[in-house]
Protein backbone atom coordinates (compact mmCIF):
# COMPACT_ATOMS: atom_id res chain seq x y z
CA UNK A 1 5.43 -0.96 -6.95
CA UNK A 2 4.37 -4.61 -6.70
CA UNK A 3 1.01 -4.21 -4.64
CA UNK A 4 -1.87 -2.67 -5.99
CA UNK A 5 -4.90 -0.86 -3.96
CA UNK A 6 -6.77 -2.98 -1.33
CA UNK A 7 -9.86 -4.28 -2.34
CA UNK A 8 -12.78 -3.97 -0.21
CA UNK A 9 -12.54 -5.11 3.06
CA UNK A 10 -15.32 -7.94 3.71
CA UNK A 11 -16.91 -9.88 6.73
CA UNK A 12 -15.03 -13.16 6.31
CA UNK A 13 -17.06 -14.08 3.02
CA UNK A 14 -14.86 -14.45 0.51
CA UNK A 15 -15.29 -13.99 -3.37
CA UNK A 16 -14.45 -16.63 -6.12
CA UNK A 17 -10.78 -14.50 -6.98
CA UNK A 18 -9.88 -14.27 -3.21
CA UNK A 19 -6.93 -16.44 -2.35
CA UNK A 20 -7.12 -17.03 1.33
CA UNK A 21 -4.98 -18.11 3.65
CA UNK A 22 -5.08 -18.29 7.64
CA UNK A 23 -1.53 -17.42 8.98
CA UNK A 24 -0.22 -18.33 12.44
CA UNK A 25 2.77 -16.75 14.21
CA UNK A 26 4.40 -17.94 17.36
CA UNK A 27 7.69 -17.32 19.32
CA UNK A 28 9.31 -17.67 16.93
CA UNK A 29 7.84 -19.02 13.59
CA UNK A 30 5.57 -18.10 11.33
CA UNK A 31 3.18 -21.07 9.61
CA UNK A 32 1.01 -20.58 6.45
CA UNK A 33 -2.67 -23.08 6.21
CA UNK A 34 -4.22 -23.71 3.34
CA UNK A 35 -7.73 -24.82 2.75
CA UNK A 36 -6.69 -27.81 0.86
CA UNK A 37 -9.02 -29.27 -1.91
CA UNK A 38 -12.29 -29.62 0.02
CA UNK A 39 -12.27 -25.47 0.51
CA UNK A 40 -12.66 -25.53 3.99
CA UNK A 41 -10.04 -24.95 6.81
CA UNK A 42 -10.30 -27.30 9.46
CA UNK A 43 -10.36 -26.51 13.20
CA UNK A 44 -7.57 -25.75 15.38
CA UNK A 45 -6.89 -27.16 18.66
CA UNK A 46 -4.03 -26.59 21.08
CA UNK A 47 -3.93 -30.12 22.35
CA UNK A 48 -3.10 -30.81 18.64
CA UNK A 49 0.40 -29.40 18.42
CA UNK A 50 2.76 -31.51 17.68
CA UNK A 51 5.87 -30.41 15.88
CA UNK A 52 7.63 -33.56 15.65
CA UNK A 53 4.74 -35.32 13.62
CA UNK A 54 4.20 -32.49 11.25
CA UNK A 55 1.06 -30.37 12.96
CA UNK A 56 2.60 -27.50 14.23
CA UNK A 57 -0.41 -25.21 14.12
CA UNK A 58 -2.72 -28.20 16.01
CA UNK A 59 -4.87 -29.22 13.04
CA UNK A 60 -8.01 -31.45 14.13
CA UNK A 61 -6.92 -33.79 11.15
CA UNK A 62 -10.17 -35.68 10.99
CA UNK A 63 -12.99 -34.51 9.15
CA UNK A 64 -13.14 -30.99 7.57
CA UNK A 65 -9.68 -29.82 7.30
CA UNK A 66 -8.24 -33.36 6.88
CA UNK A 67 -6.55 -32.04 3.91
CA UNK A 68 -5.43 -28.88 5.20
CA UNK A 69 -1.78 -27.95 4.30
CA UNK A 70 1.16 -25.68 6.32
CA UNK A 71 3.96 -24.35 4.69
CA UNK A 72 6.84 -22.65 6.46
CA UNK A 73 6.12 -19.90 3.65
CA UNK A 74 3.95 -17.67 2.08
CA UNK A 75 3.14 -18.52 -1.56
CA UNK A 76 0.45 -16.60 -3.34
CA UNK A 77 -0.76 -15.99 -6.74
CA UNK A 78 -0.16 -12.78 -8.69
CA UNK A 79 -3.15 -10.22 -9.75
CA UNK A 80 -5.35 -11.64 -7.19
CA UNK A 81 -7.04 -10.24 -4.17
CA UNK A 82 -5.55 -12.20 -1.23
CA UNK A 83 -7.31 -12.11 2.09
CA UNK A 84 -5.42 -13.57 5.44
CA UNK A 85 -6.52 -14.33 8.89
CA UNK A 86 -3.69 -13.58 11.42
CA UNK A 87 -3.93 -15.76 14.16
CA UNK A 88 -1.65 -15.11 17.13
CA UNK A 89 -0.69 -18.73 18.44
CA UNK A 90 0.55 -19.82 21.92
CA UNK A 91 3.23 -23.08 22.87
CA UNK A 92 2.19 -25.88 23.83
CA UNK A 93 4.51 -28.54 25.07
CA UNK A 94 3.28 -32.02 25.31
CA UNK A 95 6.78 -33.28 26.42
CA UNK A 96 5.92 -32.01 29.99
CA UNK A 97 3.22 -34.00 32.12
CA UNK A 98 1.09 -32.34 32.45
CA UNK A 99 1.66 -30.47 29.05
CA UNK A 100 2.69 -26.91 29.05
CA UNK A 101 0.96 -24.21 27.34
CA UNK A 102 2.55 -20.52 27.37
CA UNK A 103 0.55 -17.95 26.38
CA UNK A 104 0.41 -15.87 23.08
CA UNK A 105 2.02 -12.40 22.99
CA UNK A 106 1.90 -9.83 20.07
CA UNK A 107 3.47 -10.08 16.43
CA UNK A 108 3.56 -7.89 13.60
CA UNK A 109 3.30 -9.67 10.29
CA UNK A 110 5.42 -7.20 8.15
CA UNK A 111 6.31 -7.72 4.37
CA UNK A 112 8.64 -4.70 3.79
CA UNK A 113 8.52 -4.96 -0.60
CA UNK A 114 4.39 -4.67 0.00
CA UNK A 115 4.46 -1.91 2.44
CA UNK A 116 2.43 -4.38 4.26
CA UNK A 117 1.96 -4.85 8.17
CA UNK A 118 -0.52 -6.06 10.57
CA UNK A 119 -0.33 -7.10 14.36
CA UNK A 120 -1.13 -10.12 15.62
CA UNK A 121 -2.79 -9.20 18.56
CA UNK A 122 -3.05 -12.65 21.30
CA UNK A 123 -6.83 -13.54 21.93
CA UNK A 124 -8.01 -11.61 18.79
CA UNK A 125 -7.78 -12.91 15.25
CA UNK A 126 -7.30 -9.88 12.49
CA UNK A 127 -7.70 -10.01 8.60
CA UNK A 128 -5.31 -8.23 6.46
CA UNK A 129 -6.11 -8.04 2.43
CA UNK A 130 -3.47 -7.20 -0.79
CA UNK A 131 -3.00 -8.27 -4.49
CA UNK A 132 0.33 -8.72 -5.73
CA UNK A 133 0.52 -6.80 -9.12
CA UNK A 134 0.77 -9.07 -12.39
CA UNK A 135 4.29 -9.50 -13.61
CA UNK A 136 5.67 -10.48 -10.24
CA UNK A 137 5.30 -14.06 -10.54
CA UNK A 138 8.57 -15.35 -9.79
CA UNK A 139 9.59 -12.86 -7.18
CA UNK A 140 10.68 -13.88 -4.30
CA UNK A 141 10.14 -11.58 -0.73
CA UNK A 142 10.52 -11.92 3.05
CA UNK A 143 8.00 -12.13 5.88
CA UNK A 144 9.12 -11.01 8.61
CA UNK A 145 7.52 -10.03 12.60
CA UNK A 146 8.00 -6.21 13.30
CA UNK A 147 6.86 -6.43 16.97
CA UNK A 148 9.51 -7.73 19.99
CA UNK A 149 8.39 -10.70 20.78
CA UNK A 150 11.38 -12.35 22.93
CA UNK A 151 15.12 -13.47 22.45
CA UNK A 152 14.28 -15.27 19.14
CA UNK A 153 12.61 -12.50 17.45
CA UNK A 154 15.18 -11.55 14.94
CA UNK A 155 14.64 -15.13 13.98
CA UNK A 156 10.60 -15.17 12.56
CA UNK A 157 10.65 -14.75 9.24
CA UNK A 158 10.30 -16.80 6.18
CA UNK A 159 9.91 -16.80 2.86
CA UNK A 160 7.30 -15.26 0.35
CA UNK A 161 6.84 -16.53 -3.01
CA UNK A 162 4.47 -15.18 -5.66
CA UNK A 163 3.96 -17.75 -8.45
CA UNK A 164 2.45 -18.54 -11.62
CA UNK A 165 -1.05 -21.10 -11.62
CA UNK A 166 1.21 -23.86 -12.66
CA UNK A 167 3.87 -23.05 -9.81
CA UNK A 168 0.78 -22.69 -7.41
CA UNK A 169 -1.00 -26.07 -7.81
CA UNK A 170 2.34 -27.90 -8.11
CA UNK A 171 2.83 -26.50 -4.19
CA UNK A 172 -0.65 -27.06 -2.87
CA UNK A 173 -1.41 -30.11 -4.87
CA UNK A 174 -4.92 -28.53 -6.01
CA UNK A 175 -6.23 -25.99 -8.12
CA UNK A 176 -7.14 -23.64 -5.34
CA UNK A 177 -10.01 -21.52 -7.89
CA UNK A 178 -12.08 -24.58 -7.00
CA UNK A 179 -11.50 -24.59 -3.11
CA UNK A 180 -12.15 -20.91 -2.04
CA UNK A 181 -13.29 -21.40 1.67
CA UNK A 182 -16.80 -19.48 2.18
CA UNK A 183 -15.76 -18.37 5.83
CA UNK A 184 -12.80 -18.53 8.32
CA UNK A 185 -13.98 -21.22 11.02
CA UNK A 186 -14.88 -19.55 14.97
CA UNK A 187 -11.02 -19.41 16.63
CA UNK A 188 -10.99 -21.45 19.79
CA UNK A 189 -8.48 -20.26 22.26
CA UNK A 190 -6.40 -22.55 24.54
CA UNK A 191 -8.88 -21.41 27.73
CA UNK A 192 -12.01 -21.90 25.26
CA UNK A 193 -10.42 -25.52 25.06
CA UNK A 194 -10.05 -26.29 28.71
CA UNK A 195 -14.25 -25.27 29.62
CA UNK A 196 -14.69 -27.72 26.62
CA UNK A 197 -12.88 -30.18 28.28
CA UNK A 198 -15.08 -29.52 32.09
């Protein structure tokens, strides 16, 4: 086996090992944000999206968070606990006038080699916690959503690396042991946005 047992589930507060991770899945993608070297995720706003400039998850860019990074995979380090929020996210078009914004429907985040699933359940963030065993680093698995979700849903998946600390701060661009967030930030919700906007 590659996984090895869960450690003990916490309240959002993470330890100085924990490698965490919020991950977003939508119809039909899944996107991977990292704290970036300030150790703090920033918010997360639907009005934000914009795939063709590079913020598909809606990152408030200013501030907090400015160095926040998304991958279109999953890379974690090996014989460490790794904690993930699972944040079920909706479209939003701003292409239409007025923009569009469809709502989010359930996912399953699934890693068949860990034995590891969790739904993504719309309007309700969930955490999900594993360690990769040590001598994986290297290893290359698959992500993919084990809930029908629409047409594309044979499509989500992507890719799931375990590497080395060399291999990991060459991808993030930091050495993530010094940017452990304390806490996942409050998840606003696209009808949370719109009585902020009243």
């Amino acid at each position: 086996t590659i996984k090895t047992a869960y450690p003990e589930m916490g309240q959002g507060k993470e330890g100085e090992e924990t490698f965490v991770i919020r991950v977003y899945g939508e119809q039909f993608a899944w996107y991977f944000n990292y704290p970036g070297k300030d150790g703090q995720f920033g918010d997360q706003r639907h009005s934000y999206i914009d795939k063709a400039s590079s913020n598909p998850v809606g990152l408030v860019k200013e501030g907090v968070g400015a160095d926040d990074k998304v991958l279109p995979r999953l890379i974690v380090p090996e014989g460490v606990n790794v904690l993930i929020q699972l944040i079920s996210l909706g479209k939003y078009n701003l292409n239409t006038d007025p923009p569009s914004y469809t709502h989010p429907v359930l996912h399953s985040f699934f890693s068949p080699h860990l034995r590891l699933k969790q739904d993504l359940v719309p309007y309700h963030p969930g955490q999900i916690w594993f360690r990769v065993k040590v001598g994986n680093a290297g290893e290359k698995f698959e992500i993919v959503c084990a809930e029908l979700c629409g047409e594309g849903h044979s499509g989500m998946r992507a890719d799931f690396l375990v590497l080395d600390e060399a291999g990991l701060a060459k991808e993030l661009g930091y050495d993530w042991r010094t940017a452990v967030p304390a806490e996942f930030p409050e998840v606003v919700h696209y009808y949370q946005e719109e009585k902020e906007e009243e």
